[in-house]
N, C-alpha and C. Protein backbone atom coordinates (compact mmCIF):
# COMPACT_ATOMS: atom_id res chain seq x y z
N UNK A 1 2.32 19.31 32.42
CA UNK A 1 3.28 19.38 31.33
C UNK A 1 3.46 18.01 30.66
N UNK A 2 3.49 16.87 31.29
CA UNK A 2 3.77 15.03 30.85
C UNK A 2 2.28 14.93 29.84
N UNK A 3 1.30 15.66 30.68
CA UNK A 3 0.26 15.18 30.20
C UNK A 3 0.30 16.11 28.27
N UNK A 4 0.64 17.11 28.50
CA UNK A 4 0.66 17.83 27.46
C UNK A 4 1.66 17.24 26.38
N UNK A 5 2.02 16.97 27.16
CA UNK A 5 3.81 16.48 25.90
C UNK A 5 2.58 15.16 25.01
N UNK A 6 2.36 13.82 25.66
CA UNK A 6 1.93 12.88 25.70
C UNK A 6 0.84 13.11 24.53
N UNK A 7 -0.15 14.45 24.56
CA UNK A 7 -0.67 14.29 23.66
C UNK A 7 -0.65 14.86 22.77
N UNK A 8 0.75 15.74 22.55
CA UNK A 8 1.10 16.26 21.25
C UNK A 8 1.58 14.79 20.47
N UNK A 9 2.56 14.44 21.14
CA UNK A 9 3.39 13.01 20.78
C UNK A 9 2.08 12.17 20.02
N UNK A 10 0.60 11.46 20.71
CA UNK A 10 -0.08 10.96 20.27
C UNK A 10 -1.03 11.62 19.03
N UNK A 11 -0.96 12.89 19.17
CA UNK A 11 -1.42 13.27 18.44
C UNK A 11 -1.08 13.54 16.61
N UNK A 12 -0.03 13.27 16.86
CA UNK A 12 0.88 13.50 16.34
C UNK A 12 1.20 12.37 15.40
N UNK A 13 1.00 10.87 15.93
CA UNK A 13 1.07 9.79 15.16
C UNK A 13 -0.28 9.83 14.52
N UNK A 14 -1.54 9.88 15.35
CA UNK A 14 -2.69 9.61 14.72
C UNK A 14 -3.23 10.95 13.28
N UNK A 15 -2.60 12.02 13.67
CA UNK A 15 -2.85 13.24 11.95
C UNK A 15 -1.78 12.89 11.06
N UNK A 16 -0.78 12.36 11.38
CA UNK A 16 0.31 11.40 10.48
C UNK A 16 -0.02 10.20 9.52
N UNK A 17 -0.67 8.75 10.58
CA UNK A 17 -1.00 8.31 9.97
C UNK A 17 -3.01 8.16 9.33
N UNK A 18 -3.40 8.69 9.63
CA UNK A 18 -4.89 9.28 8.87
C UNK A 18 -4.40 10.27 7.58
N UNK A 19 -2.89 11.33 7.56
CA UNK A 19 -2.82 11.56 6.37
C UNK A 19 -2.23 10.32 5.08
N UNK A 20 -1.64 9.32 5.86
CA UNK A 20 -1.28 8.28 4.67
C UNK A 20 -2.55 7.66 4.16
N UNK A 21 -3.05 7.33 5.26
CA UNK A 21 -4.66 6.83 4.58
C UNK A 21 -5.34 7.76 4.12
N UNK A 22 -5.45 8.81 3.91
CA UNK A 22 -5.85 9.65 3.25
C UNK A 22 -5.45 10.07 2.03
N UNK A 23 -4.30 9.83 1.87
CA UNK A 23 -3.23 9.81 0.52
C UNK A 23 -3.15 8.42 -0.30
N UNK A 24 -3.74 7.68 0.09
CA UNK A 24 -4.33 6.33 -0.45
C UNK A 24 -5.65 6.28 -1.14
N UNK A 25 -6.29 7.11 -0.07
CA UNK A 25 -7.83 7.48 -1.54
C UNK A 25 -7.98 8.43 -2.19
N UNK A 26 -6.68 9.46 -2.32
CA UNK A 26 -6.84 10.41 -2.82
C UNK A 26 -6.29 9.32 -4.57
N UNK A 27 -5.05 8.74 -4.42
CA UNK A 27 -4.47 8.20 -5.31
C UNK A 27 -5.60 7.15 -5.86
N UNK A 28 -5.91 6.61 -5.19
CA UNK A 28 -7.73 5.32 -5.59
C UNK A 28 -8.58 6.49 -6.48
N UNK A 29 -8.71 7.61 -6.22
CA UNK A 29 -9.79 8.64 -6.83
C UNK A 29 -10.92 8.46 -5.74
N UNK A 30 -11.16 8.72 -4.58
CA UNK A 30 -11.98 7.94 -3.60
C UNK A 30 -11.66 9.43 -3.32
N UNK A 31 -12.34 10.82 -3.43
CA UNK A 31 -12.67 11.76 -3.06
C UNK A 31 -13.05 11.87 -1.86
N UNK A 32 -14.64 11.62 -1.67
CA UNK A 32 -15.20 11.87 -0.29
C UNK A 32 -14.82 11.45 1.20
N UNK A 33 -14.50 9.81 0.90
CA UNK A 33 -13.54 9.34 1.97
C UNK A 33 -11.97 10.31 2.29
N UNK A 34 -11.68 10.65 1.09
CA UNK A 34 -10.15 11.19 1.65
C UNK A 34 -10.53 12.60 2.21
N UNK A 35 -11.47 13.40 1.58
CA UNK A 35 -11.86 14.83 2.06
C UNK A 35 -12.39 14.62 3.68
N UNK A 36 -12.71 13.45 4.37
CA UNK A 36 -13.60 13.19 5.45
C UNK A 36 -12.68 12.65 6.54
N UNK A 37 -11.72 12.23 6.24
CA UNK A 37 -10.19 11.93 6.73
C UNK A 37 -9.55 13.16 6.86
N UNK A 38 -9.21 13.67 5.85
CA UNK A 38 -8.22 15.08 5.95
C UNK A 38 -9.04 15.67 7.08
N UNK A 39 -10.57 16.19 7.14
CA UNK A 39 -11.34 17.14 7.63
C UNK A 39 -11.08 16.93 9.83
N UNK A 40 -10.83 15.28 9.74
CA UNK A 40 -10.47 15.15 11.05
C UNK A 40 -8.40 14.80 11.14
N UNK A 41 -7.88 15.10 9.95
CA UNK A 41 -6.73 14.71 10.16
C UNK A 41 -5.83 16.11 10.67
N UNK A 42 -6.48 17.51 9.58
CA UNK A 42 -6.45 18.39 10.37
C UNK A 42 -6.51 19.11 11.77
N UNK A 43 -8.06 18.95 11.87
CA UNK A 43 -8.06 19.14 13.18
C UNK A 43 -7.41 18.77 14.11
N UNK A 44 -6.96 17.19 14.20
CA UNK A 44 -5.83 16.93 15.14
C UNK A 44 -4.48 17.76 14.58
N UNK A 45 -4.27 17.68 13.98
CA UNK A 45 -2.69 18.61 13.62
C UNK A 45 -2.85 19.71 13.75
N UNK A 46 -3.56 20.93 13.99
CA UNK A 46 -4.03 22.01 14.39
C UNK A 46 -3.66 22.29 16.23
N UNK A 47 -4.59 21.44 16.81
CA UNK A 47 -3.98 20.92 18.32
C UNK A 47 -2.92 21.02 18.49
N UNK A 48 -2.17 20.09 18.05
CA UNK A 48 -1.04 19.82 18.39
C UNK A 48 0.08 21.01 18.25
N UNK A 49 -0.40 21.47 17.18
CA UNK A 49 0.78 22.80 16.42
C UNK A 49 0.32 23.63 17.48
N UNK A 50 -0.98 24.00 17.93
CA UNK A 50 -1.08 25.03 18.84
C UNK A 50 -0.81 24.67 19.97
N UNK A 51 -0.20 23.96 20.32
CA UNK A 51 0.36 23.48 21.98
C UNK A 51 1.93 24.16 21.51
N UNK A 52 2.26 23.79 20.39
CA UNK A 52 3.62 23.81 19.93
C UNK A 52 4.50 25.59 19.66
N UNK A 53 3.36 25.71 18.76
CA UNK A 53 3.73 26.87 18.06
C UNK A 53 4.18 28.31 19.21
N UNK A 54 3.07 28.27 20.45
CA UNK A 54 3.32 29.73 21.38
C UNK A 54 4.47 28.84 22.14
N UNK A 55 5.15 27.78 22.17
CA UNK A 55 6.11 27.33 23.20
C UNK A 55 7.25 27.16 22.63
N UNK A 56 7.89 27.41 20.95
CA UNK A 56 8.90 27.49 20.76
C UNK A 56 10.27 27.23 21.74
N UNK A 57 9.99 28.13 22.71
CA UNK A 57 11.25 28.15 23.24
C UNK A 57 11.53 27.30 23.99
N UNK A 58 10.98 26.22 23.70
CA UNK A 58 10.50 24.89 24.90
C UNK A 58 11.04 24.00 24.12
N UNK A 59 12.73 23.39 24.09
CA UNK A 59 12.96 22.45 22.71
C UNK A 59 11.88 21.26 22.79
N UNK A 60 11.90 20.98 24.16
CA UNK A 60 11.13 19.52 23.96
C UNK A 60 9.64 19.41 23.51
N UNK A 61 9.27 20.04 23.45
CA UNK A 61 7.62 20.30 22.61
C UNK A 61 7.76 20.07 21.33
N UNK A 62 9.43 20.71 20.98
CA UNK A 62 9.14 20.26 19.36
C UNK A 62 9.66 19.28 18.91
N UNK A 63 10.88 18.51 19.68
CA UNK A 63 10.98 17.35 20.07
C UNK A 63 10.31 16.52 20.04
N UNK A 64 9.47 16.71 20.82
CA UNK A 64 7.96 15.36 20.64
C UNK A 64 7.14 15.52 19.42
N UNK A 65 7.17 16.92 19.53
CA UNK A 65 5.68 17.32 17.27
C UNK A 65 6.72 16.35 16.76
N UNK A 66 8.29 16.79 16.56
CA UNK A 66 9.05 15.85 15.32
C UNK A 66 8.86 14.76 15.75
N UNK A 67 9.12 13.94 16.63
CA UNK A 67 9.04 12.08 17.08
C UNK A 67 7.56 11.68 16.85
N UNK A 68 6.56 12.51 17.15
CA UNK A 68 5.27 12.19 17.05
C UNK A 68 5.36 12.10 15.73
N UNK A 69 5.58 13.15 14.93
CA UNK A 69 5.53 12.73 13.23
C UNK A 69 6.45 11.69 12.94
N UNK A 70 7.38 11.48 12.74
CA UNK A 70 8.16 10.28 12.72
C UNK A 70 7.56 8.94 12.82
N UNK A 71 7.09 8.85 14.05
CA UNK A 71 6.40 7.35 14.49
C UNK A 71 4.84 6.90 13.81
N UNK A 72 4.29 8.61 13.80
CA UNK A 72 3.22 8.63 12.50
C UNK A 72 3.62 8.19 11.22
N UNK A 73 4.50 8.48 10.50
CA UNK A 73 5.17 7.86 9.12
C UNK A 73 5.19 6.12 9.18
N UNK A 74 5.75 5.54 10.45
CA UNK A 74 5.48 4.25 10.68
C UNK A 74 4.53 3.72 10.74
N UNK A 75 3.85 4.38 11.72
CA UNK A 75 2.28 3.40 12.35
C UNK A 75 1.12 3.77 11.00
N UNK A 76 1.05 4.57 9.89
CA UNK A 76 0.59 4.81 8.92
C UNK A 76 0.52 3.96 8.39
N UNK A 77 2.12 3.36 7.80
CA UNK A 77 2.68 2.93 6.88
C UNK A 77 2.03 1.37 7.07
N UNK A 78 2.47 1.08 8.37
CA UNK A 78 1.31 -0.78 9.16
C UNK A 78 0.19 -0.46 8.96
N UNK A 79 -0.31 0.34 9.64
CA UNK A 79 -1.78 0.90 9.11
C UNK A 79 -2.23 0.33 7.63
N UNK A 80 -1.79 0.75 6.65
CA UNK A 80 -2.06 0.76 5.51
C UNK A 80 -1.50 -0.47 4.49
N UNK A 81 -0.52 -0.99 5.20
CA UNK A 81 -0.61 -2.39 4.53
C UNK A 81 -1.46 -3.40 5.46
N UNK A 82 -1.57 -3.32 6.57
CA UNK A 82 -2.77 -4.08 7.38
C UNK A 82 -4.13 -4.17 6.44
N UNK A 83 -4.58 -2.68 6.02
CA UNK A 83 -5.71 -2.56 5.48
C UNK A 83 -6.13 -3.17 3.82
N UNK A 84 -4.73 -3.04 3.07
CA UNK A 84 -4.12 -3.81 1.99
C UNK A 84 -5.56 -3.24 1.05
N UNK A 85 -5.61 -1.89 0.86
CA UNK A 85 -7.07 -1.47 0.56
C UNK A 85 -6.78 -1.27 -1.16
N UNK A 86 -7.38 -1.55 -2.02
CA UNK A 86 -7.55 -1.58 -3.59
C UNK A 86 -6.93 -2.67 -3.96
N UNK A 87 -6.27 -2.72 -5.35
CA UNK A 87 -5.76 -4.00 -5.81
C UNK A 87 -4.31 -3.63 -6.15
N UNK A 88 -3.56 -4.93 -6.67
CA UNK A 88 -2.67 -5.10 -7.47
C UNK A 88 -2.37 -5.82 -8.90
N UNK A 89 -2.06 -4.74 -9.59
CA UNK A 89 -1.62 -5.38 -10.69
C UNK A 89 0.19 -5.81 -10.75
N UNK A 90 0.02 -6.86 -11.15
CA UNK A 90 1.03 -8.15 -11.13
C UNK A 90 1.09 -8.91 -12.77
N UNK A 91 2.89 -8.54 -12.90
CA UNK A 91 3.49 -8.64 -14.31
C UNK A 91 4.75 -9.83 -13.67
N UNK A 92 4.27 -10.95 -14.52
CA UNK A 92 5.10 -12.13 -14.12
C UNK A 92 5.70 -12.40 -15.19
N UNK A 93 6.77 -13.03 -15.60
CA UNK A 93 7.87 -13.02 -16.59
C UNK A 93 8.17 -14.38 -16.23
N UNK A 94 7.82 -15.48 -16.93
CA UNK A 94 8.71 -16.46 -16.79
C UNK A 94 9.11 -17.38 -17.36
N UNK A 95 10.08 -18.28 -17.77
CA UNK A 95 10.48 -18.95 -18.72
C UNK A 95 9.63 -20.06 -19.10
N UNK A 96 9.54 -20.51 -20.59
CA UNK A 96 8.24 -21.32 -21.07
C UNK A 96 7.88 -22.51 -20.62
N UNK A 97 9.10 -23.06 -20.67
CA UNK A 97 8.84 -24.34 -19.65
C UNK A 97 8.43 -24.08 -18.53
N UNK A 98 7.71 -23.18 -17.64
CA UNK A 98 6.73 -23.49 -16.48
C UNK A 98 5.88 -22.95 -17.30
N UNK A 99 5.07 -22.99 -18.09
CA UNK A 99 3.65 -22.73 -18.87
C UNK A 99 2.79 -22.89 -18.10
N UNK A 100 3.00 -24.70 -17.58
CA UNK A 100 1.69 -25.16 -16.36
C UNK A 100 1.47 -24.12 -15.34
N UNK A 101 1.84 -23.40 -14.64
CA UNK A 101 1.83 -22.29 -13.75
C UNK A 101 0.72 -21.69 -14.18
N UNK A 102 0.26 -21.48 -15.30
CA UNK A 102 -1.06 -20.62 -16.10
C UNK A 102 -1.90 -21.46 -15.40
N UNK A 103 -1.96 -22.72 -15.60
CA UNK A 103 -3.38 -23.33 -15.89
C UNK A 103 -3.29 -23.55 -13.95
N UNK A 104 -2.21 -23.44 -13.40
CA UNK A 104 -2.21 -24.01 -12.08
C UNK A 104 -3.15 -22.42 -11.14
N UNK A 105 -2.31 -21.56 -11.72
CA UNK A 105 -3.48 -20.31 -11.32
C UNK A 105 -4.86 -19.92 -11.44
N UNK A 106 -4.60 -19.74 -12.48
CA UNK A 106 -6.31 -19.98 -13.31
C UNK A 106 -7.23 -21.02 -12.55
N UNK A 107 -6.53 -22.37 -11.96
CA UNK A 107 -7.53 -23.65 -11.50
C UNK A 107 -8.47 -22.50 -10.04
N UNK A 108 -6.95 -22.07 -9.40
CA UNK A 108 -7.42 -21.39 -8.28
C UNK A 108 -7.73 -20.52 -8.19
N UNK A 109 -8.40 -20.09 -9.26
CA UNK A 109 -9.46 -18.62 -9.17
C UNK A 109 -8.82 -17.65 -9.89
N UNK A 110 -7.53 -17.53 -9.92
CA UNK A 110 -6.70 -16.22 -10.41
C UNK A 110 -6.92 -15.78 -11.83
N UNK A 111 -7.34 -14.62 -12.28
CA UNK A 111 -7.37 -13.97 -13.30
C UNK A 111 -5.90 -14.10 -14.37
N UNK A 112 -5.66 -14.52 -14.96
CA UNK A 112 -4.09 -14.93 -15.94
C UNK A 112 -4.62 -14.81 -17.03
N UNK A 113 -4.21 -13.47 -17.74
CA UNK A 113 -3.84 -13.56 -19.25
C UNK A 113 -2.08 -12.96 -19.65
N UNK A 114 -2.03 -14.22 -20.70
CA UNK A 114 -0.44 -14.28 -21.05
C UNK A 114 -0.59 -14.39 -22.09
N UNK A 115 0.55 -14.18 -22.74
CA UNK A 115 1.23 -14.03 -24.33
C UNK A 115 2.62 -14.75 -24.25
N UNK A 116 3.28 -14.66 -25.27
CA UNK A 116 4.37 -15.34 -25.62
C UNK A 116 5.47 -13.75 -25.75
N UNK A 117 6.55 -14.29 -25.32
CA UNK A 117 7.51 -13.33 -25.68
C UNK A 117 9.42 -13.88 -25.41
N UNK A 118 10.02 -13.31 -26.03
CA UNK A 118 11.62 -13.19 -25.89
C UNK A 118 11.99 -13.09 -24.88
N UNK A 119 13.26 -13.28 -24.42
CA UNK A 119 13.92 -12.64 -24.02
C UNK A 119 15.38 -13.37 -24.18
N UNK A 120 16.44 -12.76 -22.99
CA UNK A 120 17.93 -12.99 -23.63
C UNK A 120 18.47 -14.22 -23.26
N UNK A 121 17.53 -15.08 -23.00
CA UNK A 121 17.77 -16.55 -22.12
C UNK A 121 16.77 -17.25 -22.69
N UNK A 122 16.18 -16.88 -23.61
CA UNK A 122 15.13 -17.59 -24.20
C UNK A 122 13.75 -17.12 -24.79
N UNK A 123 12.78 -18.29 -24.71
CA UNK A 123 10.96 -18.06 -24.89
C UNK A 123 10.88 -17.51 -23.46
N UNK A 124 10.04 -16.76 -23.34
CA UNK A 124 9.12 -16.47 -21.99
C UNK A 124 7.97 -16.55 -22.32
N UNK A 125 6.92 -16.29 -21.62
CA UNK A 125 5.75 -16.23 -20.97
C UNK A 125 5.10 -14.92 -20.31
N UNK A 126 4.19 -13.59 -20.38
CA UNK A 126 4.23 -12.78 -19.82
C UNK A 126 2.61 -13.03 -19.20
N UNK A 127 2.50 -12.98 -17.85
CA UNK A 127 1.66 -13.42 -17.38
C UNK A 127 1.16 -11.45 -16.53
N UNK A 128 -0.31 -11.59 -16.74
CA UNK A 128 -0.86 -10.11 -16.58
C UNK A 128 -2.04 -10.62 -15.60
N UNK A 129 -2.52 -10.40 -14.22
CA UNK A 129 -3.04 -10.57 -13.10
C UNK A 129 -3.41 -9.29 -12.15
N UNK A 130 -4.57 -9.32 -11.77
CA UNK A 130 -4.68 -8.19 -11.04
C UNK A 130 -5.77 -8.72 -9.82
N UNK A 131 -5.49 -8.65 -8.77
CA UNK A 131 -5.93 -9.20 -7.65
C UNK A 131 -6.18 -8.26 -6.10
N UNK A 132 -7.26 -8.63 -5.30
CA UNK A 132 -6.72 -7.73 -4.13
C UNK A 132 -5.51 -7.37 -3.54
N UNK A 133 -5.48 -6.59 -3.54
CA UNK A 133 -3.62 -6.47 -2.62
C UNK A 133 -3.35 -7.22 -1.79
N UNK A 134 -4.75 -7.36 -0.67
CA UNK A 134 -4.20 -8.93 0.15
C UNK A 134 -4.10 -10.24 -0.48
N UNK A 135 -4.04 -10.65 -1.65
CA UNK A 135 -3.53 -11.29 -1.81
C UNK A 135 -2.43 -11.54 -2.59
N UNK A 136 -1.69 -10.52 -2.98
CA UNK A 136 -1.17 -10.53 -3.80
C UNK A 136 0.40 -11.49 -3.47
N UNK A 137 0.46 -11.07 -2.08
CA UNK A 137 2.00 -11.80 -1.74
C UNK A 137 1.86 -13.07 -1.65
N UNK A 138 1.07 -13.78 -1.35
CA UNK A 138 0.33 -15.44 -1.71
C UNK A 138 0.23 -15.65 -3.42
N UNK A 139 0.40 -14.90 -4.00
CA UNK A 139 -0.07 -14.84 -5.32
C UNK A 139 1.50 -15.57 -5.80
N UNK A 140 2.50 -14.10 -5.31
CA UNK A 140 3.86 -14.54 -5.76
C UNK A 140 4.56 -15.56 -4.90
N UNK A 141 4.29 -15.84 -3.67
CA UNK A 141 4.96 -16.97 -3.19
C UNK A 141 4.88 -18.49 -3.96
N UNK A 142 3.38 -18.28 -4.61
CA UNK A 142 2.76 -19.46 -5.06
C UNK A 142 3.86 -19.79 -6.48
N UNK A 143 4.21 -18.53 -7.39
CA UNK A 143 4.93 -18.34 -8.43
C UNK A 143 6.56 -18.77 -8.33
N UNK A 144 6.80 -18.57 -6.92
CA UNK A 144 8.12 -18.67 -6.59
C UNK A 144 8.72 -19.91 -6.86
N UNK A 145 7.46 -20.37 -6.03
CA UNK A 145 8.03 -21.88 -5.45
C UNK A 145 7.87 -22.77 -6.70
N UNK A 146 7.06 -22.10 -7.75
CA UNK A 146 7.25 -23.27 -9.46
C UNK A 146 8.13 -22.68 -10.15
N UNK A 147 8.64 -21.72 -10.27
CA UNK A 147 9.51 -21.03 -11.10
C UNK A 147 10.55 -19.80 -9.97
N UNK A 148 11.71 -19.89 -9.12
CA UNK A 148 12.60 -19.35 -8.39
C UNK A 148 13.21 -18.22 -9.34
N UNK A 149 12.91 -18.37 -10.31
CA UNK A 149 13.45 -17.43 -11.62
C UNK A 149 12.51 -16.32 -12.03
N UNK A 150 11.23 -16.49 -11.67
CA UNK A 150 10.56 -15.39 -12.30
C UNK A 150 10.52 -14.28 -11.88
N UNK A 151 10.47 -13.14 -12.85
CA UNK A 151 10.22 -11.89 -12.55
C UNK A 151 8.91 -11.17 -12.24
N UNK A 152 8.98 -10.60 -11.24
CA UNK A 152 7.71 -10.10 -10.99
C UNK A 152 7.36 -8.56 -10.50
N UNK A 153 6.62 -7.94 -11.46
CA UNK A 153 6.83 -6.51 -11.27
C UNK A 153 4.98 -6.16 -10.28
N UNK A 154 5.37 -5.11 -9.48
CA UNK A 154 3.82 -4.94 -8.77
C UNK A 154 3.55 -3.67 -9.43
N UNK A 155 2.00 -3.30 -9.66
CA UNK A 155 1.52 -1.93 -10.20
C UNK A 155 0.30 -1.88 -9.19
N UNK A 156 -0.13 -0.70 -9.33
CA UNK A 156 -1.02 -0.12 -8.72
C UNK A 156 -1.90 0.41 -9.17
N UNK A 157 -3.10 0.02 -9.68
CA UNK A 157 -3.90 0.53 -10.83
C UNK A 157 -4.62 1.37 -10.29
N UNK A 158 -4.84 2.83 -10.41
CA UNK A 158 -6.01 4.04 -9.88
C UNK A 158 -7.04 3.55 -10.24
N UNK A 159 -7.85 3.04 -11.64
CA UNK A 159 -9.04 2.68 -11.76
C UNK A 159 -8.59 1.66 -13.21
N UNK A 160 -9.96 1.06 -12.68
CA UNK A 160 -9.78 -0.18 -14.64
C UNK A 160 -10.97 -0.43 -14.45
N UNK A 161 -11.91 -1.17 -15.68
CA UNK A 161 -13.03 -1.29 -16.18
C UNK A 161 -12.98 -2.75 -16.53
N UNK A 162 -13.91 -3.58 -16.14
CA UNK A 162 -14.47 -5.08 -16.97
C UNK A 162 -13.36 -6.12 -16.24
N UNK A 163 -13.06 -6.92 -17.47
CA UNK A 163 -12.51 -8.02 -16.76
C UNK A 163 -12.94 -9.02 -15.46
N UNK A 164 -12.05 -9.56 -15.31
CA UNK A 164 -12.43 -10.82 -13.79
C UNK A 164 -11.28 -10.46 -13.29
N UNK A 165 -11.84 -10.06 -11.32
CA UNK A 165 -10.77 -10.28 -10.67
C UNK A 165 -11.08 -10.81 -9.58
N UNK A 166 -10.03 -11.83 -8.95
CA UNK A 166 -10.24 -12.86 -7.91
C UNK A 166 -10.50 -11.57 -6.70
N UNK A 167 -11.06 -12.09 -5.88
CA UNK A 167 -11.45 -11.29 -4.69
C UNK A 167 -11.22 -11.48 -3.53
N UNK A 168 -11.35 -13.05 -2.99
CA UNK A 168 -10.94 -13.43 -1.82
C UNK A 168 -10.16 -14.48 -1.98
């Protein structure tokens, strides 16, 4: 029975989190990978439900399916920023006087195109960047620490064409 519980519970995190990564290339447009994921994310969740499903009357079986899913939602969630898989697009806002910030990015590889614009405190600066996701939080720390004021919005681009983007 320990042994049974144990691998609904495990089972349970691993068809959990293989469906977040799977819901990551479905959103990328990455078809075959996500169809090849689901195809074993199922099968484990199938298992598990059938340990579950004829034992109803057994609270703790479903006890563990719910905690097993639960802890799946987590270990997914690390999973998938560990893997930091496609890019980010990154909308920086910042007041004109740090301009140098352009040319300080740009030195280090970073893709920066900006324009001039308003706002209610002044000139800004709108700075447009799109980078691996792993790097993206190095991207804005770097922004922080010249400008504590800037705004910075993250996007998630499904697909884009041309351009330069930093890679490593």
């Amino acid at each position: 029975m320990f042994l049974e519980l144990l691998f609904i519970f495990f089972a349970r995190i691993i068809d959990v989190s293989l469906g977040t990564i799977r819901m990551i290339f479905v959103v990328r447009g990455d078809k075959v990978p996500a169809a090849i994921i689901g195809f074993f994310e199922i099968m484990v969740y199938t298992l598990a439900l059938g340990m579950v499903v004829g034992s109803l009357d057994n609270p703790v079986k479903l006890l563990v399916f719910c905690s097993g899913f639960s802890l799946g939602i987590l270990v997914g969630s690390v999973i998938e920023e560990k893997l930091a898989l496609g890019y980010r697009g990154i909308e920086v806002v910042i007041d004109r006087e740090h301009a140098g910030i352009v040319e300080e990015l740009r030195e280090e590889g970073y893709p920066v195109t900006c324009w001039g614009a308003s706002g209610k405190a002044g000139d800004k600066l709108v700075l447009n960047i799109f980078v691996k996701r792993n790097l993206a939080n190095t991207l804005t720390e770097k922004i922080y620490e010249k400008d504590p004021n800037a705004f910075i919005i993250f996007m998630e681009p499904k697909k884009f064409k041309g351009g330069y983007i930093k890679k490593k």
